[in-house]
PDB file of N, CA and C in Angstrom:
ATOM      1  N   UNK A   1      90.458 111.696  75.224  1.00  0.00           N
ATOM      2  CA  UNK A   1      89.529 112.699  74.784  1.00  0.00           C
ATOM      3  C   UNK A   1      88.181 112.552  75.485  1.00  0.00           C
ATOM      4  N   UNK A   2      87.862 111.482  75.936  1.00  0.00           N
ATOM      5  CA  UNK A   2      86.762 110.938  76.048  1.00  0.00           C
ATOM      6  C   UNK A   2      86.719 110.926  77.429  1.00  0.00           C
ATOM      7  N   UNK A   3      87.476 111.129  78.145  1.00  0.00           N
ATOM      8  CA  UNK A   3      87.931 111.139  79.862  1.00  0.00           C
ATOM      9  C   UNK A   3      87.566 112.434  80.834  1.00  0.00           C
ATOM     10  N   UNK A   4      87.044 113.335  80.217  1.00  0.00           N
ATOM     11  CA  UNK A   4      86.504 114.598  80.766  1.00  0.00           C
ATOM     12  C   UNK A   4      84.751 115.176  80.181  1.00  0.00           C
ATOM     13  N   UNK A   5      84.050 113.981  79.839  1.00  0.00           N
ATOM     14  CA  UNK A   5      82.724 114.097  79.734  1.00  0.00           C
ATOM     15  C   UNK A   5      81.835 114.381  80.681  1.00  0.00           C
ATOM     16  N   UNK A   6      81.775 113.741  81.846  1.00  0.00           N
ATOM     17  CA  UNK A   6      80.978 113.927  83.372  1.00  0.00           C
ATOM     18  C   UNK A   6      79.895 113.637  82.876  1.00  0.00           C
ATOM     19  N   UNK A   7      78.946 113.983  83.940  1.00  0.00           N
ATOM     20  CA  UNK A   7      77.569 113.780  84.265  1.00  0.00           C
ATOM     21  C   UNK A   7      76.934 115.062  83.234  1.00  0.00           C
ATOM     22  N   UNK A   8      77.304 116.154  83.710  1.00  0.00           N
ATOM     23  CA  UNK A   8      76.275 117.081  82.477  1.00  0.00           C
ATOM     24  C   UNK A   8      76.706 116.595  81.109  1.00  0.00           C
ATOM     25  N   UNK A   9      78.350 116.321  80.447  1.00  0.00           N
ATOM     26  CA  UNK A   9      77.884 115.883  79.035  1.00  0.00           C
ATOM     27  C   UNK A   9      77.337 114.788  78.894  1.00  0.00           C
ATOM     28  N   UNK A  10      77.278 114.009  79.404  1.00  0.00           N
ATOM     29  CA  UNK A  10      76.344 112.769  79.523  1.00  0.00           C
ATOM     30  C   UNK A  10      74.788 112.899  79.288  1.00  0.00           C
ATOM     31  N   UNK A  11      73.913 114.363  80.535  1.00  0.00           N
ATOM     32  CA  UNK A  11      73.048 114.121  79.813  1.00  0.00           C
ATOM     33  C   UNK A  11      72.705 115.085  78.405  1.00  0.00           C
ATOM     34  N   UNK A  12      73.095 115.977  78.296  1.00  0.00           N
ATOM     35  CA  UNK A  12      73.425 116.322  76.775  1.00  0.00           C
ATOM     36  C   UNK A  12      73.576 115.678  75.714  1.00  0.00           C
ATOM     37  N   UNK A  13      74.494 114.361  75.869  1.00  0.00           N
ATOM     38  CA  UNK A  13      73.995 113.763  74.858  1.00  0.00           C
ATOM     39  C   UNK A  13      73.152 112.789  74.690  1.00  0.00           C
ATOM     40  N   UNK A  14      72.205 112.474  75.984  1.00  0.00           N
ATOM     41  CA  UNK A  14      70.827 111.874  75.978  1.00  0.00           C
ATOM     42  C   UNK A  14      69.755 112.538  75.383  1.00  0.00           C
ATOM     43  N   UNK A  15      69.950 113.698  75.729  1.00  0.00           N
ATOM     44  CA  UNK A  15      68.940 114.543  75.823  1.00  0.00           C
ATOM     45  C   UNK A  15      68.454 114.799  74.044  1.00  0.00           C
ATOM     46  N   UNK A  16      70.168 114.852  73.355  1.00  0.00           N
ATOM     47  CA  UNK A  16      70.047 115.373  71.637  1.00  0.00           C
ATOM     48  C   UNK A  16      69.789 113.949  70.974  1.00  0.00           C
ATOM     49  N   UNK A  17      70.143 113.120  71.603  1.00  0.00           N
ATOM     50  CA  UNK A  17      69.877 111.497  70.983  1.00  0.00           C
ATOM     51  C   UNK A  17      68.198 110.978  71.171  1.00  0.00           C
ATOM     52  N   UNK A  18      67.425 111.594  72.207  1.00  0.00           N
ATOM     53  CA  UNK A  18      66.240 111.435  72.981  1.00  0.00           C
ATOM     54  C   UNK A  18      65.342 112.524  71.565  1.00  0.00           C
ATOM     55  N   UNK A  19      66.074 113.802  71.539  1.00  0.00           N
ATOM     56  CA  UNK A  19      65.291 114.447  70.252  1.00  0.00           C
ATOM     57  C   UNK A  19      65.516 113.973  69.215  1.00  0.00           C
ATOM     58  N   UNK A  20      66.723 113.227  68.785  1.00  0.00           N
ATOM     59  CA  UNK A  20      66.823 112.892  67.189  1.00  0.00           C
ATOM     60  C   UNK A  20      65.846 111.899  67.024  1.00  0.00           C
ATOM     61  N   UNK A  21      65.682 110.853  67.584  1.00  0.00           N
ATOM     62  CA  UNK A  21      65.381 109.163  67.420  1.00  0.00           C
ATOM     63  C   UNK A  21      63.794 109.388  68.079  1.00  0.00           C
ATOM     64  N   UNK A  22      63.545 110.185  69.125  1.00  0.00           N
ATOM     65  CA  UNK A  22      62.197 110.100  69.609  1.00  0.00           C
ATOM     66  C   UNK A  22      61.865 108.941  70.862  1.00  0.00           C
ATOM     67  N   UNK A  23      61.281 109.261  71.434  1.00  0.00           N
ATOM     68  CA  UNK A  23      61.039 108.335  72.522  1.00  0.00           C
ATOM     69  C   UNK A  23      60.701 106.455  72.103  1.00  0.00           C
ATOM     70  N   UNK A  24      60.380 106.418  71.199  1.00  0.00           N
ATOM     71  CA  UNK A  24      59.568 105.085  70.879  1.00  0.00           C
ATOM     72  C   UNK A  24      60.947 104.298  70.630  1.00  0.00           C
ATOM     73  N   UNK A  25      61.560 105.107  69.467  1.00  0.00           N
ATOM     74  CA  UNK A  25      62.710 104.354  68.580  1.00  0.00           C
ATOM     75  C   UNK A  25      63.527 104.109  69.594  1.00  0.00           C
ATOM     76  N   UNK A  26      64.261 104.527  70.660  1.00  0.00           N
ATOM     77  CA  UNK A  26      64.924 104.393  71.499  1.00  0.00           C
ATOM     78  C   UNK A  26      64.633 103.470  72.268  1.00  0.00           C
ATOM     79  N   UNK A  27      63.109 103.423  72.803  1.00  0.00           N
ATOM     80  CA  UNK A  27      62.392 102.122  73.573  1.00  0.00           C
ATOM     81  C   UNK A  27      62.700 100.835  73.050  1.00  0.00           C
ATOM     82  N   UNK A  28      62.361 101.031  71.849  1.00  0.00           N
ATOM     83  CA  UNK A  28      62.550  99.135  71.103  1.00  0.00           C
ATOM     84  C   UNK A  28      64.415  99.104  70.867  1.00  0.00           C
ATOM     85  N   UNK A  29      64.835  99.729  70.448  1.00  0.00           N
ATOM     86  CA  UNK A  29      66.244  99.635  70.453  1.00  0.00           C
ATOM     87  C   UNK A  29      67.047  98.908  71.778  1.00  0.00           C
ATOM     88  N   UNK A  30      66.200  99.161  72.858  1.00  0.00           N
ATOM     89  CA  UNK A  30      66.808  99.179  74.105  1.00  0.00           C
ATOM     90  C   UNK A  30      65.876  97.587  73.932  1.00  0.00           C
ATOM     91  N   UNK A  31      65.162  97.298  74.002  1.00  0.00           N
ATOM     92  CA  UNK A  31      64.542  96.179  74.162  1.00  0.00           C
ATOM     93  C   UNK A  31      65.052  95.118  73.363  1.00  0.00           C
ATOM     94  N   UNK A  32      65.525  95.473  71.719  1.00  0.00           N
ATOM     95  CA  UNK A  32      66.868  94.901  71.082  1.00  0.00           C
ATOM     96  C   UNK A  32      67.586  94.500  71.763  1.00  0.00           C
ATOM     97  N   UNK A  33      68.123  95.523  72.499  1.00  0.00           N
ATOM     98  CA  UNK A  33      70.091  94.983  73.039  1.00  0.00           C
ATOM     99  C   UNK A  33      69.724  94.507  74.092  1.00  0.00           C
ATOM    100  N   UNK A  34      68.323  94.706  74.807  1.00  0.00           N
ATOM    101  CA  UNK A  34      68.142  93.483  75.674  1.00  0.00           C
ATOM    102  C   UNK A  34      67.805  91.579  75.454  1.00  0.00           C
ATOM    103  N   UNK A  35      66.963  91.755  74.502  1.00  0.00           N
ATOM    104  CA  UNK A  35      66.560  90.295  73.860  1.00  0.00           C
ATOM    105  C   UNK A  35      68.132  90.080  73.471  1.00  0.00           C
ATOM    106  N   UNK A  36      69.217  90.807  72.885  1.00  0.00           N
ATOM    107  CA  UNK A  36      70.550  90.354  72.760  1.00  0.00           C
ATOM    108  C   UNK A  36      71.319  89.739  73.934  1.00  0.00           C
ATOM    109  N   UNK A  37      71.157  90.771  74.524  1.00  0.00           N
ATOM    110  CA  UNK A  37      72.135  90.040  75.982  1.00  0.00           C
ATOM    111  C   UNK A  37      71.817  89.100  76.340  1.00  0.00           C
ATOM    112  N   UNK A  38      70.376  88.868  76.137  1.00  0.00           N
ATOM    113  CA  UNK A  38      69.593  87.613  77.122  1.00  0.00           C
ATOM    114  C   UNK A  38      70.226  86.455  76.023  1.00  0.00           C
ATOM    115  N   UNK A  39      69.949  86.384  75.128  1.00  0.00           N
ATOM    116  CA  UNK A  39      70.333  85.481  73.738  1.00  0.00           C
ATOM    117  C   UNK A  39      71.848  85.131  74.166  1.00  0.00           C
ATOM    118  N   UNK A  40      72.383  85.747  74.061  1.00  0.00           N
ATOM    119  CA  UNK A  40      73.753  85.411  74.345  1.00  0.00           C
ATOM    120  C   UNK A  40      74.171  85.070  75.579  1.00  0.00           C
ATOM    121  N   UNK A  41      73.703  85.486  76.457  1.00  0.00           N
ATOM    122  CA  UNK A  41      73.911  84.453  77.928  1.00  0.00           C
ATOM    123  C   UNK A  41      73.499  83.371  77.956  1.00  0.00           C
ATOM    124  N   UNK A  42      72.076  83.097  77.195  1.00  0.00           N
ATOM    125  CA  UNK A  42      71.587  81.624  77.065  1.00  0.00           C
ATOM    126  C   UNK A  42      72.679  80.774  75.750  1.00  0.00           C
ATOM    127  N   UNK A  43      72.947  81.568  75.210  1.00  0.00           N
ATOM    128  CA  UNK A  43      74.217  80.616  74.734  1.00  0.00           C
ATOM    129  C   UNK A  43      75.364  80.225  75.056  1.00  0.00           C
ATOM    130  N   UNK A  44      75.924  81.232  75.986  1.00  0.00           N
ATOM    131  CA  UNK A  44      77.016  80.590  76.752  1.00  0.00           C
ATOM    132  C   UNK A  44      76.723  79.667  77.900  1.00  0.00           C
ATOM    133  N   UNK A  45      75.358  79.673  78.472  1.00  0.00           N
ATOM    134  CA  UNK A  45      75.275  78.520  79.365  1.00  0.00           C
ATOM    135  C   UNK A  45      75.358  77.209  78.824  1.00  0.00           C
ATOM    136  N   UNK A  46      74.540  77.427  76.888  1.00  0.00           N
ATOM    137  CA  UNK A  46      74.538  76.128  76.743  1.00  0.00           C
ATOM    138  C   UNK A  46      75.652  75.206  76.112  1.00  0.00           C
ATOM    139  N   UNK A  47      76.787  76.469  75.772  1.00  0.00           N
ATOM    140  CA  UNK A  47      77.646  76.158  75.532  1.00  0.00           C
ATOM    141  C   UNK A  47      78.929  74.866  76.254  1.00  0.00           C
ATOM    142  N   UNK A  48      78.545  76.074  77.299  1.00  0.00           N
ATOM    143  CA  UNK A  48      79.427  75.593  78.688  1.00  0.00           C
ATOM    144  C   UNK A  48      78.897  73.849  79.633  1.00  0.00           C
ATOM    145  N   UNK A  49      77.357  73.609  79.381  1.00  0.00           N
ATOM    146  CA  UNK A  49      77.061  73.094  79.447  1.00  0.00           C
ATOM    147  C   UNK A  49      77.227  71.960  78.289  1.00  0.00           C
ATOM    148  N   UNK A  50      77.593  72.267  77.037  1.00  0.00           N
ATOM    149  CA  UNK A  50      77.731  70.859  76.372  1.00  0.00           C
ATOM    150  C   UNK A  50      79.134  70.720  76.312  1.00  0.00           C
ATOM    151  N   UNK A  51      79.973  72.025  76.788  1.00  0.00           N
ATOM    152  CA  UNK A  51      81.582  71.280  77.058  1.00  0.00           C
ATOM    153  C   UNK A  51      81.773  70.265  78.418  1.00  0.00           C
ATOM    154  N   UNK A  52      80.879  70.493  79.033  1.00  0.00           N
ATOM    155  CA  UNK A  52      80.659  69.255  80.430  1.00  0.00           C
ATOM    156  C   UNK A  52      80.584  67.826  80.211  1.00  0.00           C
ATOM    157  N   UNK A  53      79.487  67.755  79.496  1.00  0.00           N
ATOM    158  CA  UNK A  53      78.712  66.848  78.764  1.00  0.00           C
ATOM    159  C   UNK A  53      79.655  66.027  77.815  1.00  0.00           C
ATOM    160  N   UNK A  54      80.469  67.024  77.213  1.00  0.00           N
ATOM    161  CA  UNK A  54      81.433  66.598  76.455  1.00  0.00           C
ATOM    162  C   UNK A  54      82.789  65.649  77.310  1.00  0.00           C
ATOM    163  N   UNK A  55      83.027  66.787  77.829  1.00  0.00           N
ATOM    164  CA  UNK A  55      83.877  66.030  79.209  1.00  0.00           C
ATOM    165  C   UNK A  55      83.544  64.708  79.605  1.00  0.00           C
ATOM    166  N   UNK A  56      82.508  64.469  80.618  1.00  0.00           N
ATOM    167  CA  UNK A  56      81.611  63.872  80.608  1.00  0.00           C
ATOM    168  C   UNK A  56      81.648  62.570  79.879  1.00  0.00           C
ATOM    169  N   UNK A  57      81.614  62.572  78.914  1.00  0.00           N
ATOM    170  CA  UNK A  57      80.970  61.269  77.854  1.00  0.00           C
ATOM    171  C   UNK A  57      82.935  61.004  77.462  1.00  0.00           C
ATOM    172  N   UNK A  58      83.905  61.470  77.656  1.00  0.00           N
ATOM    173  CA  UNK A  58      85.344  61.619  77.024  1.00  0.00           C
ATOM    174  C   UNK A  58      85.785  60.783  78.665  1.00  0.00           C
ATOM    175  N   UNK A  59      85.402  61.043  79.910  1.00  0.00           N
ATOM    176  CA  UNK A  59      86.154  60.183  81.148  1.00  0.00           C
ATOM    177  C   UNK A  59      85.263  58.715  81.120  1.00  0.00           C
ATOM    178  N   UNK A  60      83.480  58.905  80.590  1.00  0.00           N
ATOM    179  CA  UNK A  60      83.269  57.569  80.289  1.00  0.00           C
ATOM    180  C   UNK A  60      83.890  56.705  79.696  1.00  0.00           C
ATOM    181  N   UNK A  61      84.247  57.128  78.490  1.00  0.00           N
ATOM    182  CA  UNK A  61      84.951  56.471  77.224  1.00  0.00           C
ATOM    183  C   UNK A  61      86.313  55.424  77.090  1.00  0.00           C
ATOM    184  N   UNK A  62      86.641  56.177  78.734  1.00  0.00           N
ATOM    185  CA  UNK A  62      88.194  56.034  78.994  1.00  0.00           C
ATOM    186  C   UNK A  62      88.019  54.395  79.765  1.00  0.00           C
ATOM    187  N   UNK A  63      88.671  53.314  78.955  1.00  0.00           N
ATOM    188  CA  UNK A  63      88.400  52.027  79.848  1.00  0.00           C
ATOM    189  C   UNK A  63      88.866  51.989  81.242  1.00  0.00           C
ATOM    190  N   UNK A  64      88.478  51.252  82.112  1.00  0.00           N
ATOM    191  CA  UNK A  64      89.205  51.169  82.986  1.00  0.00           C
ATOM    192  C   UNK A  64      90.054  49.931  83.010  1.00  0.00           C
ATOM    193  N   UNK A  65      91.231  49.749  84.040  1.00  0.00           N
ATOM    194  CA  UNK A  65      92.062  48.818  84.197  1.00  0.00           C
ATOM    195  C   UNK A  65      91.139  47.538  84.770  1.00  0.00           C
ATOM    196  N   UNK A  66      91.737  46.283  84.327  1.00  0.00           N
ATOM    197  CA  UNK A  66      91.244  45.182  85.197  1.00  0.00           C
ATOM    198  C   UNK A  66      92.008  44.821  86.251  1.00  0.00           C
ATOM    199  N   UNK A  67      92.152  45.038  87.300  1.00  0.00           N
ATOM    200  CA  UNK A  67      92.923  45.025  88.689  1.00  0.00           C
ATOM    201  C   UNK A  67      92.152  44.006  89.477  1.00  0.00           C
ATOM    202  N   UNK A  68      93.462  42.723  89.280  1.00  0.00           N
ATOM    203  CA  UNK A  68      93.114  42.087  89.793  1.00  0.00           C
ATOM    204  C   UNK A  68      93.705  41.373  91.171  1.00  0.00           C
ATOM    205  N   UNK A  69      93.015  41.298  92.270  1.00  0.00           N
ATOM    206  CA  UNK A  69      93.619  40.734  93.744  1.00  0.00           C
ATOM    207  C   UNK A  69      94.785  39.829  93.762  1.00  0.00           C
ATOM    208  N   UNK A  70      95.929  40.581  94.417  1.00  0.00           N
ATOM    209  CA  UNK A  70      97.055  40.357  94.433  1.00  0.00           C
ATOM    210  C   UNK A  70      97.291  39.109  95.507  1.00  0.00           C
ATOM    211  N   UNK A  71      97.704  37.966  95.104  1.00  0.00           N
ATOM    212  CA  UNK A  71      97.772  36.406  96.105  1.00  0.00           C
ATOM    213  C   UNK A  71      98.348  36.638  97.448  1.00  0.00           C
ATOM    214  N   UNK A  72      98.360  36.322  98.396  1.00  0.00           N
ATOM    215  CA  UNK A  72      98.965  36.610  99.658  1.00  0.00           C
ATOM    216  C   UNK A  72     100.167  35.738  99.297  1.00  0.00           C
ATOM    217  N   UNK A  73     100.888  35.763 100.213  1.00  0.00           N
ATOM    218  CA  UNK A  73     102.375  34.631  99.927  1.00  0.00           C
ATOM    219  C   UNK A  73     102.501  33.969 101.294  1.00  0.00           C
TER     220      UNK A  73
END
């Protein structure tokens, strides 16, 4: 249904969304879903970053073997 909108219904429905809400309300809204996106990218970095970390501290953890020099014969 939604696959034959184009460019003129597009701005049509900017244009009736631009009169309902008014220029301002639309401004901070948009500045919303921006402080969002930003929020949420900074959480997946730090996410991703403490699964490293995690990693990380889990191959420390892991003892190593004592290998010791094999006698000549």
């Amino acid at each position: 249904m939604l696959n034959n909108i184009g460019l003129p219904g597009l701005l049509l429905i900017a244009v009736v969304v631009l009169v309902l809400f008014g220029r301002g309300k639309i401004s901070s809204l948009m500045g919303e879903v921006g402080k969002g996106i930003t929020s949420f990218k900074k959480g997946i970095n730090e996410g991703e970053k403490e699964l490293l970390d995690s990693k990380a501290d889990d191959v420390a953890d892991v003892p190593q073997p004592d290998v010791e020099p094999k006698d000549k014969v």
